[in-house]
PDB file of N, CA and C in Angstrom:
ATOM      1  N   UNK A   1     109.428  73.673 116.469  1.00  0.00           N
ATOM      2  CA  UNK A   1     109.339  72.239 116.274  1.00  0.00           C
ATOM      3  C   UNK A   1     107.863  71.839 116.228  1.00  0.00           C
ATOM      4  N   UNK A   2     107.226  70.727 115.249  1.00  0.00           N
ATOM      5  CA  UNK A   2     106.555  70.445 115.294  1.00  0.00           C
ATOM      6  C   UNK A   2     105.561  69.477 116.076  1.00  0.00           C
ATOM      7  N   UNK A   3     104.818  69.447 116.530  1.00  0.00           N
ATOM      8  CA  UNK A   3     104.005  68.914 117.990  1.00  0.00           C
ATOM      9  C   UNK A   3     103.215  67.827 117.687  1.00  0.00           C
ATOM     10  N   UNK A   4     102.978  66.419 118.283  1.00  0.00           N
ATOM     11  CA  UNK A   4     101.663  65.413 118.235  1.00  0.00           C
ATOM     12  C   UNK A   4     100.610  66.258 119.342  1.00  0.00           C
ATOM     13  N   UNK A   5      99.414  66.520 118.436  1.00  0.00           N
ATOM     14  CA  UNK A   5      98.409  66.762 119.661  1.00  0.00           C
ATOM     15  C   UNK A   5      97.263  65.907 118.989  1.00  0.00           C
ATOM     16  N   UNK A   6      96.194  66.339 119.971  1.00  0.00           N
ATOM     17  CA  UNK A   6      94.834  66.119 119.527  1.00  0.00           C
ATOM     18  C   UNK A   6      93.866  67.350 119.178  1.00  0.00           C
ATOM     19  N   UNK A   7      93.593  67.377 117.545  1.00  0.00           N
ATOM     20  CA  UNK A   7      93.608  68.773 117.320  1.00  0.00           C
ATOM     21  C   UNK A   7      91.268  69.238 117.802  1.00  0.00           C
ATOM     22  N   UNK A   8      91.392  69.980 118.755  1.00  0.00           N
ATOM     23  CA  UNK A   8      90.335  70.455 119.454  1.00  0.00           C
ATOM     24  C   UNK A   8      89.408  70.678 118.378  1.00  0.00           C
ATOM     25  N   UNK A   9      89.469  70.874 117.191  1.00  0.00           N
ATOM     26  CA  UNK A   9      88.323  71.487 115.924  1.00  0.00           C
ATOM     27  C   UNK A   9      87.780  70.031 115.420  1.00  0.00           C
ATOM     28  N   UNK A  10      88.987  68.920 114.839  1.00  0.00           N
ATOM     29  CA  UNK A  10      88.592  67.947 113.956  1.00  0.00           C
ATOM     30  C   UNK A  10      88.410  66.629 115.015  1.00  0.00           C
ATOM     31  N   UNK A  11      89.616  66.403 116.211  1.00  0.00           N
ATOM     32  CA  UNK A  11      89.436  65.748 116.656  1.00  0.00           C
ATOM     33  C   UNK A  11      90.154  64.136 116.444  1.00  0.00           C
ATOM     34  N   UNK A  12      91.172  64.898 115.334  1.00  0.00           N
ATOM     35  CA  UNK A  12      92.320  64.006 114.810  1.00  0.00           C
ATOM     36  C   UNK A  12      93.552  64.001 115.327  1.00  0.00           C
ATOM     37  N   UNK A  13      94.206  62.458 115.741  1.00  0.00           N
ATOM     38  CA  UNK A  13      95.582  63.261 116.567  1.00  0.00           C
ATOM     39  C   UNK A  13      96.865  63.249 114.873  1.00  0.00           C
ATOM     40  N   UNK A  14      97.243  64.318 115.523  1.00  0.00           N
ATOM     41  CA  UNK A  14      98.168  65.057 114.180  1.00  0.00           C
ATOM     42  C   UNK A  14      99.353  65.607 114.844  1.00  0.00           C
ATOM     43  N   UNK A  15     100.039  65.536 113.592  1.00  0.00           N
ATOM     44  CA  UNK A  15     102.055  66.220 114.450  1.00  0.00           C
ATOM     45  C   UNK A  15     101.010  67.917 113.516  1.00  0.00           C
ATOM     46  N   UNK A  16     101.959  68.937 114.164  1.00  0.00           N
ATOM     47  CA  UNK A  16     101.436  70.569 113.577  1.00  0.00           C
ATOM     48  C   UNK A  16     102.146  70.436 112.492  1.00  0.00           C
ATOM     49  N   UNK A  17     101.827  71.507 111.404  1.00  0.00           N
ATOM     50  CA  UNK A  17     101.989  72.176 110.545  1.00  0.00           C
ATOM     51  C   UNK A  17     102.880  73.448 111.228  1.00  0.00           C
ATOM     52  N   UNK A  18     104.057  74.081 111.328  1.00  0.00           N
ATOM     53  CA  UNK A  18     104.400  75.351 111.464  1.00  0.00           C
ATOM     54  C   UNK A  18     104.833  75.830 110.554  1.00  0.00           C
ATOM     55  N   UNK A  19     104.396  77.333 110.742  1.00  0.00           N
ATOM     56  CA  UNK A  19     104.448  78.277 109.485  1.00  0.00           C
ATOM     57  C   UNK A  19     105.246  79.833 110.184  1.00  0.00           C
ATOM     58  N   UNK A  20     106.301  79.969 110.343  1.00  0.00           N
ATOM     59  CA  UNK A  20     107.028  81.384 110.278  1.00  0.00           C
ATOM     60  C   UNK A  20     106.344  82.446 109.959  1.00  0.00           C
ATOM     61  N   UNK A  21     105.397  83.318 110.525  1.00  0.00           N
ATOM     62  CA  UNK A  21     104.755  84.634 110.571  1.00  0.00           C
ATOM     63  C   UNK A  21     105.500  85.575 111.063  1.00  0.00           C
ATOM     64  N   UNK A  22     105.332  87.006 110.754  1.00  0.00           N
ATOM     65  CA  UNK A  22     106.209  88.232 111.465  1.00  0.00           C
ATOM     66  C   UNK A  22     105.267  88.535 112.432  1.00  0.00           C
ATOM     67  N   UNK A  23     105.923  88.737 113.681  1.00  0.00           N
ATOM     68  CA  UNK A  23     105.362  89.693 114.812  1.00  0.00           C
ATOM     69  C   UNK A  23     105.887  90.946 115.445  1.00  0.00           C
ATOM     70  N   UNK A  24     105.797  90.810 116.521  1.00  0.00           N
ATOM     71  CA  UNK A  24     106.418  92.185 117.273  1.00  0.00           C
ATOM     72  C   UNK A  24     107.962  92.365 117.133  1.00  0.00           C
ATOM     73  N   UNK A  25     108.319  91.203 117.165  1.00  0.00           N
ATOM     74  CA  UNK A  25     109.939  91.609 117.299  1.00  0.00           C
ATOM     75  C   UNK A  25     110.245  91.860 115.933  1.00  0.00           C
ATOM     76  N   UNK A  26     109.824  91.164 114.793  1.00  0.00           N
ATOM     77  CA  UNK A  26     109.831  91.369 113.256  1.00  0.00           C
ATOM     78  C   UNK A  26     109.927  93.026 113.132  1.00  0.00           C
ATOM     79  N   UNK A  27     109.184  93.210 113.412  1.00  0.00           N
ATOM     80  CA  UNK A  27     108.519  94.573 113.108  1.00  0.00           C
ATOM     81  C   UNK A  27     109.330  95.643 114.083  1.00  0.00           C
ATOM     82  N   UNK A  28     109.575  95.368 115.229  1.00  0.00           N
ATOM     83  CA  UNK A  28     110.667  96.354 116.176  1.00  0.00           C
ATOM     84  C   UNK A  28     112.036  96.703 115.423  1.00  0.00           C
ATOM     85  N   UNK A  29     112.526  95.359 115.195  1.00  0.00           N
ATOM     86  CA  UNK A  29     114.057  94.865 114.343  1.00  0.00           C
ATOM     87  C   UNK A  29     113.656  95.855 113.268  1.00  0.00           C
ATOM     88  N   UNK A  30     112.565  95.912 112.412  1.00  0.00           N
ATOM     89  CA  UNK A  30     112.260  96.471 111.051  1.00  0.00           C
ATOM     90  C   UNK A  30     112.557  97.412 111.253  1.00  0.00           C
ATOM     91  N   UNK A  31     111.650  98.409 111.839  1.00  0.00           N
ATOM     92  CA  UNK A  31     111.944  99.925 112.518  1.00  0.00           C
ATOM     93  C   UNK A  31     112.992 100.402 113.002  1.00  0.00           C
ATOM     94  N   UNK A  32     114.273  99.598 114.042  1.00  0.00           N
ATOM     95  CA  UNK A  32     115.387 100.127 114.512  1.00  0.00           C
ATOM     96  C   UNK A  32     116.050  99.782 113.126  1.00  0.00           C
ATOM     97  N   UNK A  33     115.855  99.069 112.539  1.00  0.00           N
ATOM     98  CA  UNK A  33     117.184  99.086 111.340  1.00  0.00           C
ATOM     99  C   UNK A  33     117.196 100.236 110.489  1.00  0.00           C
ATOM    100  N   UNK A  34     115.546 100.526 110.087  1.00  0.00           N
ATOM    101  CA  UNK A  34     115.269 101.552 109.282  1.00  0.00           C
ATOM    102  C   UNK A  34     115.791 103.079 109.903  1.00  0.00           C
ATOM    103  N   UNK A  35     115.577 103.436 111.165  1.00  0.00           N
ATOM    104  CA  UNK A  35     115.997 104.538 111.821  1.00  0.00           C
ATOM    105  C   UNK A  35     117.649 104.669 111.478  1.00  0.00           C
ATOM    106  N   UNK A  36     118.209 103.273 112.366  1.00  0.00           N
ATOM    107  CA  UNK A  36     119.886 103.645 112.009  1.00  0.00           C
ATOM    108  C   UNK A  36     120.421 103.232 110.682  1.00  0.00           C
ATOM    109  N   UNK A  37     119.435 103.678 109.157  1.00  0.00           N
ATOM    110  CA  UNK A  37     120.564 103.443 108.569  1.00  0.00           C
ATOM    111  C   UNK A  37     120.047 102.559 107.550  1.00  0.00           C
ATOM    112  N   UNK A  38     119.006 101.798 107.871  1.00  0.00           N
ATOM    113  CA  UNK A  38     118.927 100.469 107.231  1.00  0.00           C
ATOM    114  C   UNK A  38     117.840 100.837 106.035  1.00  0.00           C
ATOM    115  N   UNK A  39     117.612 101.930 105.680  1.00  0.00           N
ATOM    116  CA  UNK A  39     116.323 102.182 104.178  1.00  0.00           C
ATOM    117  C   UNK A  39     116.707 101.699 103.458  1.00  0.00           C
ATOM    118  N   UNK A  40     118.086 101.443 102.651  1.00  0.00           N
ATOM    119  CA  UNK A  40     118.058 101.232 101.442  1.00  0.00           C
ATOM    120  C   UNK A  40     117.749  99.449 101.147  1.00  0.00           C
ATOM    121  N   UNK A  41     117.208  99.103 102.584  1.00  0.00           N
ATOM    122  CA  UNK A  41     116.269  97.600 102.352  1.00  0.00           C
ATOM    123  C   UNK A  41     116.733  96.323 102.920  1.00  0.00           C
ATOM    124  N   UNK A  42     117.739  96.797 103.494  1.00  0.00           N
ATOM    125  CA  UNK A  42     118.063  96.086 104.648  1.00  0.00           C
ATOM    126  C   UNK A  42     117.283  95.556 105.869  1.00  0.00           C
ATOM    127  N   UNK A  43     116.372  96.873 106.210  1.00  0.00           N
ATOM    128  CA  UNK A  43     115.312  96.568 107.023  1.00  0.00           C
ATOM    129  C   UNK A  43     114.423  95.876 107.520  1.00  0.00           C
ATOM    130  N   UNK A  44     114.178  95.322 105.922  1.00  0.00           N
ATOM    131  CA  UNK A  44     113.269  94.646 105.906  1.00  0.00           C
ATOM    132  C   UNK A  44     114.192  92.773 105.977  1.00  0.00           C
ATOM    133  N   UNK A  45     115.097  92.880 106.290  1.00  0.00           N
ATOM    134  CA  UNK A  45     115.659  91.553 107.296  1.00  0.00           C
ATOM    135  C   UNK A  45     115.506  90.259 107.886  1.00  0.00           C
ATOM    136  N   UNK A  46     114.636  91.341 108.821  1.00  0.00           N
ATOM    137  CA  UNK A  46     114.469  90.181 110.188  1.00  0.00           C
ATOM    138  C   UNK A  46     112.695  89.725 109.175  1.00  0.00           C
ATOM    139  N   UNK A  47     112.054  89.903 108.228  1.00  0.00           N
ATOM    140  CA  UNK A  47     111.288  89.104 107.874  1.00  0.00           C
ATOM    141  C   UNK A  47     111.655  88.097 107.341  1.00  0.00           C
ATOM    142  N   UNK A  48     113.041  87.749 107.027  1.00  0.00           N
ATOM    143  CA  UNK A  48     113.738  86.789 106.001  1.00  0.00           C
ATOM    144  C   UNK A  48     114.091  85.500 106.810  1.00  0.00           C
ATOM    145  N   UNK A  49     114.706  85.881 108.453  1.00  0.00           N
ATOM    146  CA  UNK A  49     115.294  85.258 109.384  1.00  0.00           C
ATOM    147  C   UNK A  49     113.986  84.248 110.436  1.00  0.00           C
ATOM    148  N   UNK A  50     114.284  82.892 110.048  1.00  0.00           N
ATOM    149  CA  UNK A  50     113.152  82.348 111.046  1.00  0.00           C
ATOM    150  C   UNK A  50     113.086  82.789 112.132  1.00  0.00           C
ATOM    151  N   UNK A  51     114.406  82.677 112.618  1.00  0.00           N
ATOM    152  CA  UNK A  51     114.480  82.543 114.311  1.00  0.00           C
ATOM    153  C   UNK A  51     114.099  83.947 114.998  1.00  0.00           C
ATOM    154  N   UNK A  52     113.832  85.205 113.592  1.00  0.00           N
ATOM    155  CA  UNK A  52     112.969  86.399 114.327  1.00  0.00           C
ATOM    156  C   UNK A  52     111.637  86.280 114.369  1.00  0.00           C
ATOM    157  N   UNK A  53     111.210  84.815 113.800  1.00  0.00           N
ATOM    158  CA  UNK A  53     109.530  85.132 113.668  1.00  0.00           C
ATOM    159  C   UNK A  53     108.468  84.387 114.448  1.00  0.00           C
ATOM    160  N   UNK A  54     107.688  85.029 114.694  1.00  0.00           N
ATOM    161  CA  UNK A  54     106.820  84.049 115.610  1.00  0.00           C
ATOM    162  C   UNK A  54     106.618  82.622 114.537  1.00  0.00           C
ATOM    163  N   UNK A  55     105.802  81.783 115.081  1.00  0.00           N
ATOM    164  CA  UNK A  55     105.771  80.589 114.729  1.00  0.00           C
ATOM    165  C   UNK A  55     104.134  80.236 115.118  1.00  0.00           C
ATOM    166  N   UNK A  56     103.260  79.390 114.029  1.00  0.00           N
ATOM    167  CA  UNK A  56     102.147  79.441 114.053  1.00  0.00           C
ATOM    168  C   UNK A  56     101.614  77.932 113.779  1.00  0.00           C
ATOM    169  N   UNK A  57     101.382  77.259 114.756  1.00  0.00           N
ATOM    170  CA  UNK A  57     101.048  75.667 114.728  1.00  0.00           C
ATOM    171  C   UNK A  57      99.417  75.752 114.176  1.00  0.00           C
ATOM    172  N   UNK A  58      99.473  74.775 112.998  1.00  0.00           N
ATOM    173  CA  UNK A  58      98.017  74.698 112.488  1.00  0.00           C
ATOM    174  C   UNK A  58      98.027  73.284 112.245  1.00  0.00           C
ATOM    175  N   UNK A  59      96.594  72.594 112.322  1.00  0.00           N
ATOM    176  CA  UNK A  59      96.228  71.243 112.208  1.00  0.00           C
ATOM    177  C   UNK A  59      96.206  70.809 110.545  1.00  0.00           C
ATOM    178  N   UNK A  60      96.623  70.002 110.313  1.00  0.00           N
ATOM    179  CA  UNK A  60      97.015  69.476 108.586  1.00  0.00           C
ATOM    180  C   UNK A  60      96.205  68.825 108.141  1.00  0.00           C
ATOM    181  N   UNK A  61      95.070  68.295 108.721  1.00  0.00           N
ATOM    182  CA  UNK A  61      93.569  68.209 108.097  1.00  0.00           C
ATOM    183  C   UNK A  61      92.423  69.047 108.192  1.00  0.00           C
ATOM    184  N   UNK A  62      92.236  69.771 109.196  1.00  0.00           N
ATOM    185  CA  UNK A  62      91.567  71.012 109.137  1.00  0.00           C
ATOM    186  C   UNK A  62      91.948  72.564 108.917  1.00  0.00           C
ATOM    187  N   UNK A  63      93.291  72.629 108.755  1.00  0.00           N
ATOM    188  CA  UNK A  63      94.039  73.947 108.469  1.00  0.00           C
ATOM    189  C   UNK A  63      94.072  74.793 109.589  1.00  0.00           C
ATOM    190  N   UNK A  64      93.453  74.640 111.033  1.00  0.00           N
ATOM    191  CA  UNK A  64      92.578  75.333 111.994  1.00  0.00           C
ATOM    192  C   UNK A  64      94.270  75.655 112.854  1.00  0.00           C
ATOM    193  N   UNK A  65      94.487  77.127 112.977  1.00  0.00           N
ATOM    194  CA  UNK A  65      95.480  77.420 113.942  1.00  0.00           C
ATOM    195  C   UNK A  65      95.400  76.977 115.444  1.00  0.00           C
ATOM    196  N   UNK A  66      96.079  76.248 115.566  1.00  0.00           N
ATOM    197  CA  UNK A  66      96.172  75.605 117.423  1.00  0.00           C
ATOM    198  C   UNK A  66      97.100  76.262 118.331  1.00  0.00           C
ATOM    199  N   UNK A  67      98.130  76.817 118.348  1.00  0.00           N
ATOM    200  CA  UNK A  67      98.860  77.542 118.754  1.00  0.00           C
ATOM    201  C   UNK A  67      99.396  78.716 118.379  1.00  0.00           C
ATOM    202  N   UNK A  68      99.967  79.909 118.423  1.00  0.00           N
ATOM    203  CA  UNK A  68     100.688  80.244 118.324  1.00  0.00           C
ATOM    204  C   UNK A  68     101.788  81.077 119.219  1.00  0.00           C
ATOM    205  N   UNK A  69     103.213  80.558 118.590  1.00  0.00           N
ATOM    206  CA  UNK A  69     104.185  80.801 119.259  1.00  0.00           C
ATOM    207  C   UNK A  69     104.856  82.455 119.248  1.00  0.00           C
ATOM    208  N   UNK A  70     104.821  83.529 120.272  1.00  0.00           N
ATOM    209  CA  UNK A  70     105.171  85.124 120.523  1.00  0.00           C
ATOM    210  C   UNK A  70     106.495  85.070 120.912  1.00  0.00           C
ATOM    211  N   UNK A  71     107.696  85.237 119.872  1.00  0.00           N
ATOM    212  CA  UNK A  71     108.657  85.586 120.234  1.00  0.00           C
ATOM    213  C   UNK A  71     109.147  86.537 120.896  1.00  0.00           C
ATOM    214  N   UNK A  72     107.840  87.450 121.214  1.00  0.00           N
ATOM    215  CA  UNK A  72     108.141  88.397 121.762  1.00  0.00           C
ATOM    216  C   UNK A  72     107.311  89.332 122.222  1.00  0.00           C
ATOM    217  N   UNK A  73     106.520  88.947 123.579  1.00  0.00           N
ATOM    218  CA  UNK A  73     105.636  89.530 124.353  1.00  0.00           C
ATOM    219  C   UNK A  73     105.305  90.191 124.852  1.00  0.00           C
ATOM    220  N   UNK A  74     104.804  91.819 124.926  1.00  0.00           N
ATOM    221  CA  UNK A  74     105.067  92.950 125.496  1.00  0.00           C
ATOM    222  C   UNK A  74     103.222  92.922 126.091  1.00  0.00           C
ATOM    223  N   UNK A  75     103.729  93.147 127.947  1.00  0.00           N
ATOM    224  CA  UNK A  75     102.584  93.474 128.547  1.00  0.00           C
ATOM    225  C   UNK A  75     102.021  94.686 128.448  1.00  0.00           C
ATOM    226  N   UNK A  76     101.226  94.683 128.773  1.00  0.00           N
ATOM    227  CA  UNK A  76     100.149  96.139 128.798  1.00  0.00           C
ATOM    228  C   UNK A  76      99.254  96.256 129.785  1.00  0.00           C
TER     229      UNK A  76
END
């Protein structure tokens, strides 16, 4: 969902811009599909599906990324 902030670069208050990027879980989903089965392009899937992708809030007068959202966070 898209956010009112005050964007820290321009200094304009703005609702975000979000944009659906692949991350970790994109890319996990990619790989287990491909292992069991999924080459003939199936695999490639969970890049199609929003709700697998991270999510990337950017300001709509400066283009400047303000957030982004990790569907899926692996510590280290």
């Amino acid at each position: 969902m898209p956010m009112q902030t005050v964007c820290p670069y321009c200094g304009k208050h703005v609702v975000t811009v979000t944009t659906p990027v692949p991350g970790i879980l994109s890319w996990l989903l990619c790989g287990g599909l491909f292992i069991f089965g999924g080459f003939l392009g199936c695999c490639f899937l969970p890049f199609f599906v929003r709700s697998l992708m991270d999510v990337s809030h950017s300001c709509p007068v400066c283009q400047q990324e303000l957030f982004h959202h990790h569907r899926l966070k692996l510590a280290l």
